[in-house]
Protein backbone atom coordinates (compact mmCIF):
# COMPACT_ATOMS: atom_id res chain seq x y z
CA UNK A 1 174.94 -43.24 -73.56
CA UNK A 2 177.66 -40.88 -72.11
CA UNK A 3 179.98 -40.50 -75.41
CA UNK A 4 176.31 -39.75 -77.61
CA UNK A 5 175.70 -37.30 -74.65
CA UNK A 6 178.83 -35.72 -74.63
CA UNK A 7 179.04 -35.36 -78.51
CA UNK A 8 175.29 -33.79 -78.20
CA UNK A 9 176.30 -31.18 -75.53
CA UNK A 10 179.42 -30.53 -77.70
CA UNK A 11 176.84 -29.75 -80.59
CA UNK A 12 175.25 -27.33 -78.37
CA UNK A 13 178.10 -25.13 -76.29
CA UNK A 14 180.06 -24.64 -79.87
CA UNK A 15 176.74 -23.83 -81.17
CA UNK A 16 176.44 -21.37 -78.52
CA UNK A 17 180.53 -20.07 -78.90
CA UNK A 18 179.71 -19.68 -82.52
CA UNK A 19 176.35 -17.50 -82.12
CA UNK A 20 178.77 -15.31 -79.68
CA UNK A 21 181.06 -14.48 -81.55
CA UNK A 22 179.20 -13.84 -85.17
CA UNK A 23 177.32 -11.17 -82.35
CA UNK A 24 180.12 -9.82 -81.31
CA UNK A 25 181.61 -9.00 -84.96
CA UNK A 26 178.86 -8.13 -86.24
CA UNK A 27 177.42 -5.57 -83.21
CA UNK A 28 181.05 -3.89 -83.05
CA UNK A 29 182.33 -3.83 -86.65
CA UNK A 30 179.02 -2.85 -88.21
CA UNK A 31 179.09 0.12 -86.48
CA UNK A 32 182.04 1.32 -87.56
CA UNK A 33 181.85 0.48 -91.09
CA UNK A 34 178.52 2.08 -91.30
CA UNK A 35 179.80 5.32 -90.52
CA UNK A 36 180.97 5.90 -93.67
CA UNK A 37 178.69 2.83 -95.87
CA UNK A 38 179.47 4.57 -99.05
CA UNK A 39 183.27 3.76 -99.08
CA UNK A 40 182.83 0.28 -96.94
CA UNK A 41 179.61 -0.30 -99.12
CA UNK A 42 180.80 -4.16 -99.50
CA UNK A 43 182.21 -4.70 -96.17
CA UNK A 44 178.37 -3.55 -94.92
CA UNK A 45 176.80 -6.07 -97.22
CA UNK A 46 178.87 -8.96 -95.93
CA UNK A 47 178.27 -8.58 -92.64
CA UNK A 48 174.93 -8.00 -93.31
CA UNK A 49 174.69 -11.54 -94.44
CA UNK A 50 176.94 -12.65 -91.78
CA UNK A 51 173.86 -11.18 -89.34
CA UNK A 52 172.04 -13.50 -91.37
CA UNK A 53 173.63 -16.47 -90.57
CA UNK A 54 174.06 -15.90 -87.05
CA UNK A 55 169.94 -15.47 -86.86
CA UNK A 56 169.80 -18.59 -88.68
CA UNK A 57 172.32 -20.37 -86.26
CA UNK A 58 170.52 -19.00 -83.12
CA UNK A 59 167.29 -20.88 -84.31
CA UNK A 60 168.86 -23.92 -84.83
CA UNK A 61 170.49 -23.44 -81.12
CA UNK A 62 167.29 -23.59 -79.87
CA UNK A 63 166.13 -26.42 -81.70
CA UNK A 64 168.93 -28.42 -80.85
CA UNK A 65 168.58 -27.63 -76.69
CA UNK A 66 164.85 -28.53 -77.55
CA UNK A 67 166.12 -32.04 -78.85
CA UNK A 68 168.88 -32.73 -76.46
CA UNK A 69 167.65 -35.53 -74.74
CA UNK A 70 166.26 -37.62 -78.28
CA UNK A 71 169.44 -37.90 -80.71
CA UNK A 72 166.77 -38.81 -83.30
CA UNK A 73 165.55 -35.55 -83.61
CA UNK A 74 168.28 -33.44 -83.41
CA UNK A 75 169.33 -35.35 -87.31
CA UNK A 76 165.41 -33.94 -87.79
CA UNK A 77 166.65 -30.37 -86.73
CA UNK A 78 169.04 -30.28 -89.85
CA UNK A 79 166.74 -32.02 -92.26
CA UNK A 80 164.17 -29.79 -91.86
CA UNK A 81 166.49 -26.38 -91.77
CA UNK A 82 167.91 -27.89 -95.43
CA UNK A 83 166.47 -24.43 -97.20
CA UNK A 84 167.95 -22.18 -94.38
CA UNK A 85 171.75 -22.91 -94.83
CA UNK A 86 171.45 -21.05 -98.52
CA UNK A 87 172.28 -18.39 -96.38
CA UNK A 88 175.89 -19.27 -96.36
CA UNK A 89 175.97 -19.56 -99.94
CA UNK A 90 174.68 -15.89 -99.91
CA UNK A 91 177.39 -15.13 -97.69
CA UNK A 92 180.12 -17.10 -99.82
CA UNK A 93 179.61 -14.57 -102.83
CA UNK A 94 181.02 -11.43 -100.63
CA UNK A 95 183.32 -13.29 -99.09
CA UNK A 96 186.49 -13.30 -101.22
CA UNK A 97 186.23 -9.80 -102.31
CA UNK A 98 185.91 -8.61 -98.81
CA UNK A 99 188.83 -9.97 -97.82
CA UNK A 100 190.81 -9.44 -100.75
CA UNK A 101 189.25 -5.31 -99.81
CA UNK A 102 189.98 -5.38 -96.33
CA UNK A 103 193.67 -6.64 -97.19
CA UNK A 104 194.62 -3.93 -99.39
CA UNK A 105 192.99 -1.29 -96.29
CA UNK A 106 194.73 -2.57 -93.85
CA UNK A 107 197.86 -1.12 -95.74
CA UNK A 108 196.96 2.04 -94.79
CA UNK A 109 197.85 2.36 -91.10
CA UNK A 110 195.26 4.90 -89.73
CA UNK A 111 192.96 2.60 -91.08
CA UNK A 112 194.40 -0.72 -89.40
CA UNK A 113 195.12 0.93 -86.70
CA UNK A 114 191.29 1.57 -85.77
CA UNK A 115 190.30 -2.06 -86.78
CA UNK A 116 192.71 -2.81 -83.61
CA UNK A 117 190.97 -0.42 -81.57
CA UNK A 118 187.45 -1.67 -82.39
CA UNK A 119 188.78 -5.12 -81.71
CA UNK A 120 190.13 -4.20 -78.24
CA UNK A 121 186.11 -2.36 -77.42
CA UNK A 122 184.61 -5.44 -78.34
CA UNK A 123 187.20 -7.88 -76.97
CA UNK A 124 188.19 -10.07 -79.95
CA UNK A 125 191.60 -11.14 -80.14
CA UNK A 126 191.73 -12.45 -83.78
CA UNK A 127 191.91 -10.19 -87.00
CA UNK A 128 189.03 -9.88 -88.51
CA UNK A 129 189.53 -11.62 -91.15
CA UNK A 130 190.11 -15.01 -88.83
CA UNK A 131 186.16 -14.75 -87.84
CA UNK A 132 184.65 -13.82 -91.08
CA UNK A 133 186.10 -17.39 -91.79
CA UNK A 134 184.22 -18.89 -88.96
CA UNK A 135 180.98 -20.09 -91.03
CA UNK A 136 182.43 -21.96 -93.22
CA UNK A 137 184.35 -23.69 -90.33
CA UNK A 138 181.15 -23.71 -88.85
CA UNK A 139 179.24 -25.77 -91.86
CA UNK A 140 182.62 -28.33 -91.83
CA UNK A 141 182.08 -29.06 -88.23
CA UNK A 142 178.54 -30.54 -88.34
CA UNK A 143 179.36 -33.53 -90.42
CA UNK A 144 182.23 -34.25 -88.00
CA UNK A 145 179.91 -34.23 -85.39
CA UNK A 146 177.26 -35.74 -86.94
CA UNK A 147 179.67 -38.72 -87.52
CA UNK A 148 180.32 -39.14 -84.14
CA UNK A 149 176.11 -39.17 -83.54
CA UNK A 150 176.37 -42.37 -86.07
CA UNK A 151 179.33 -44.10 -84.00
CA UNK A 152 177.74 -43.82 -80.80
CA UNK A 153 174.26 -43.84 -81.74
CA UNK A 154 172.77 -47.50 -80.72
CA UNK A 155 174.21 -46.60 -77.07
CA UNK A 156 170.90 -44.60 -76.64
CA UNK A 157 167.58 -46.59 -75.77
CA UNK A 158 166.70 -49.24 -78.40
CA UNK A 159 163.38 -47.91 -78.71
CA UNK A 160 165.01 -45.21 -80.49
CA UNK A 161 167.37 -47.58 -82.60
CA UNK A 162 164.85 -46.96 -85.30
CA UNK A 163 166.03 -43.27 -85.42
CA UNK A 164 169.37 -43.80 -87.08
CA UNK A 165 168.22 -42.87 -90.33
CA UNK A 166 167.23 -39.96 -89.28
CA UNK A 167 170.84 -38.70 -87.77
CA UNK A 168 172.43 -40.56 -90.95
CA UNK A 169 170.08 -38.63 -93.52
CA UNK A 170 171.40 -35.46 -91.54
CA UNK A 171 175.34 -36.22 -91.77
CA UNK A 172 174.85 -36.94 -95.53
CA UNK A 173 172.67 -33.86 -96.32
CA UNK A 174 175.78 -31.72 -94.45
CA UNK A 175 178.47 -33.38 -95.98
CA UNK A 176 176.92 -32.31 -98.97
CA UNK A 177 176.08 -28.85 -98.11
CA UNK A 178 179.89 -28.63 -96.89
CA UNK A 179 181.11 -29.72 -100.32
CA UNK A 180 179.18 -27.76 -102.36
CA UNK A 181 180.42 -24.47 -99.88
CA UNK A 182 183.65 -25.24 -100.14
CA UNK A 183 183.68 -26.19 -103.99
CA UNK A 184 182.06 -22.68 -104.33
CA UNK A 185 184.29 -21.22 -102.02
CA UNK A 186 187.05 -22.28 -103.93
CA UNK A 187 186.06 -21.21 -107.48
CA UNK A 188 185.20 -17.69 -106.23
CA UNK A 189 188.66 -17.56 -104.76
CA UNK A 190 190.08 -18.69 -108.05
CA UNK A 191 187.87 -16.33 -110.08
CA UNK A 192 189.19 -13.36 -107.92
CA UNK A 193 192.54 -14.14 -108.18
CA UNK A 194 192.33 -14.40 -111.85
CA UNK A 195 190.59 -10.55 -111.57
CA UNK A 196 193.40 -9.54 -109.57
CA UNK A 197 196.51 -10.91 -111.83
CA UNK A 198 194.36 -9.24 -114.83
CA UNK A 199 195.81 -6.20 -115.24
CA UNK A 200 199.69 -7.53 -114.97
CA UNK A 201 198.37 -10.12 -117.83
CA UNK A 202 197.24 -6.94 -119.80
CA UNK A 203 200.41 -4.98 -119.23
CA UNK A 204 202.53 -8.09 -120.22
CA UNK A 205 200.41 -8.33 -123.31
CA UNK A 206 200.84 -4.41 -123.84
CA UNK A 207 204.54 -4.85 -123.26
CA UNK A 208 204.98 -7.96 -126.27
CA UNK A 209 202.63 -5.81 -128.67
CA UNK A 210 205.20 -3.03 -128.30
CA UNK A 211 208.16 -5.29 -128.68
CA UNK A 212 206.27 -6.82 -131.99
CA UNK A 213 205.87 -3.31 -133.37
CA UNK A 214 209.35 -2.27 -132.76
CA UNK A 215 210.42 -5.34 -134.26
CA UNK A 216 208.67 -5.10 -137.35
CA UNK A 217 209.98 -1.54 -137.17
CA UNK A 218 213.42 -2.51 -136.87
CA UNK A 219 212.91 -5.32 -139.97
CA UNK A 220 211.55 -2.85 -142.09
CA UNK A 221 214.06 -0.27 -141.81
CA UNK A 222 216.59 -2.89 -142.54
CA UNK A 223 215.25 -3.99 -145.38
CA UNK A 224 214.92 -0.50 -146.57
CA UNK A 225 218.69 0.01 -145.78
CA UNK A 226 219.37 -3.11 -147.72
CA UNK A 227 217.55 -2.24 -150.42
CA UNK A 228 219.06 1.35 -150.57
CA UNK A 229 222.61 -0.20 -150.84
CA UNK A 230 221.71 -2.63 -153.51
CA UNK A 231 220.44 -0.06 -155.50
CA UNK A 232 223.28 2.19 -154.60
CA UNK A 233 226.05 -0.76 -155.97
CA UNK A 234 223.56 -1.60 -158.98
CA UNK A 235 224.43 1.93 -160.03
CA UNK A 236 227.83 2.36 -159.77
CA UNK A 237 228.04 -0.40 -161.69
């Protein structure tokens, strides 16, 4: 029973690290970023979301300190939230383009320069960038953990024995959910990048139309020369 309890309590106090932190971010950034939400109109929306998911994820703390004791039914807890992690999927669609946004601002050194202040107020030590990751690290986790659950499981009571289902319904429902995030993830990354090497595509195409034209210039004014002379020697003979 001690490894399933440990893995349990591990469930709970990163549960609890993770809830932190999204509070954290999201009480000190938004704040700033509001100040001028007209400018950081995207940034607002994302965390936004990310306030979201950290209400979500508070819930399911509860629930899960509510099931501590009966492994059984903290598989239930995740089951029965299914509908509630669409929330990061919500939160997957601002992603990229935030970050890709809060790249290019942090070129401008006034501006980077208060996103270090703001950390230091709030007392984060990563970029921001490194905790606007953190749900989908989150999401990842549970599976892992939920894995565990299943290795350890038939150390609990065997009256409960029946319950494995019920934690192994749970790990397969997240290891989908964590596919599907990071399958999105990805193509939303690729989709942006594909945005973003656009306009050099364009400017290459630009670039080959010109060198077409000019070549087609170049033939035709050769031929015309070519011509000219052949007429030229047709008449002096």
């Amino acid at each position: 029973m001690a490894h399933l309890s440990k893995v349990v309590e591990e469930l709970i106090e990163t549960e609890k690290s993770f809830s932190t932190e999204l509070y954290a971010i999201v009480l000190g950034f938004n704040k700033f970023f509001l100040s001028d939400r007209r400018q950081y109109s995207d940034i607002c929306a994302l965390l936004k979301v990310l306030s979201q998911v950290r209400q979500f994820n508070k819930n399911l703390l509860k629930e899960f300190v509510a099931a501590r004791k009966n492994c059984g039914l903290i598989g239930e807890v995740f089951t029965r939230n299914k509908v509630g992690f669409k929330v990061y999927f919500t939160y997957c669609e601002l992603y990229p383009m935030v970050v890709e946004r809060l790249g290019l601002l942090k070129r401008n050194e006034e501006f980077s320069y208060k996103i270090y202040q703001m950390q230091e107020s709030i007392g984060v030590v990563l970029p921001l960038e490194s905790y606007l990751l953190k749900p989908f690290q989150r999401i990842l986790k549970y599976p892992l953990l939920l894995r565990k659950m299943m290795d350890y499981f038939f150390e609990s009571p065997q009256e409960r024995w029946g319950q494995y289902d019920s934690i192994k319904n749970a790990h397969q429902l997240m290891v989908d959910i964590s596919c599907q995030l990071n399958e999105h993830k990805r193509q939303l990354e690729e989709k942006s990048s594909q945005l973003r090497t656009l306009p050099s595509r364009m400017d290459i195409q630009r670039r080959l139309i010109g060198c077409f034209r000019m070549s087609s210039f170049v033939r035709r004014r050769t031929q015309s020369a070519e011509s000219v002379r052949n007429l030229t020697a047709y008449d002096i003979s």
